[in-house]
Protein backbone atom coordinates (compact mmCIF):
# COMPACT_ATOMS: atom_id res chain seq x y z
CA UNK A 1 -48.66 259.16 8.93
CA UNK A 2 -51.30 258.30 11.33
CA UNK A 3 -51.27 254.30 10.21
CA UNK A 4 -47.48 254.62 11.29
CA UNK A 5 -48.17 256.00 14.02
CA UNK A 6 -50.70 253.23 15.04
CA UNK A 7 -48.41 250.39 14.09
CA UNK A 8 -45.36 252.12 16.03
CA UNK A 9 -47.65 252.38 18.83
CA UNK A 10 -48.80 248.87 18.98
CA UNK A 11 -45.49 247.57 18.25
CA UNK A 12 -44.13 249.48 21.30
CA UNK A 13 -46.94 248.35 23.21
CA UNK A 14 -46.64 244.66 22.35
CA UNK A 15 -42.83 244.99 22.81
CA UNK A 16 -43.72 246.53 26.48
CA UNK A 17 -45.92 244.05 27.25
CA UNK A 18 -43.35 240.77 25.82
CA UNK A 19 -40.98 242.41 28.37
CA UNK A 20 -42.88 242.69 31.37
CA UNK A 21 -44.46 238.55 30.46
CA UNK A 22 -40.48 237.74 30.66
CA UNK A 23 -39.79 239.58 33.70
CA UNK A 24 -42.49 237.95 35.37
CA UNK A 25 -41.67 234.58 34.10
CA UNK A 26 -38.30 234.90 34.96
CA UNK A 27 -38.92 235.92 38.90
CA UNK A 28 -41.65 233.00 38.83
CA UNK A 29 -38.96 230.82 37.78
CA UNK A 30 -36.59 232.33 40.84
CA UNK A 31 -39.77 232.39 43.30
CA UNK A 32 -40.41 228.88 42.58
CA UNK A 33 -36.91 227.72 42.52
CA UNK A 34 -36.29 228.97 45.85
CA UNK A 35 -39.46 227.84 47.08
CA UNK A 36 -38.74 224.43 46.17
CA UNK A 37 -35.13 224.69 48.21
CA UNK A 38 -36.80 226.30 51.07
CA UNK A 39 -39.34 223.21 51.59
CA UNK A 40 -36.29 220.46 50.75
CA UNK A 41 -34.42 222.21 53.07
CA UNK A 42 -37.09 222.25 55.88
């Protein structure tokens, strides 16, 4: 029981922090997209 419980633990965890590296990657992406147009365009 308490070896489940560590593996769902970690597995949330690592599935937490996959999401938040995507997010972040993903407005990185936008930041530096619209940085890019913002200096073309000026």
């Amino acid at each position: 029981m308490h070896l489940l419980e560590y593996i769902f633990g970690h597995t949330l965890l690592f599935e937490f922090h996959q999401q938040c590296y995507i997010s972040f990657y993903m407005w990185s992406q936008v930041v530096m997209h619209y940085a890019l147009g913002f200096v073309i365009f000026f």
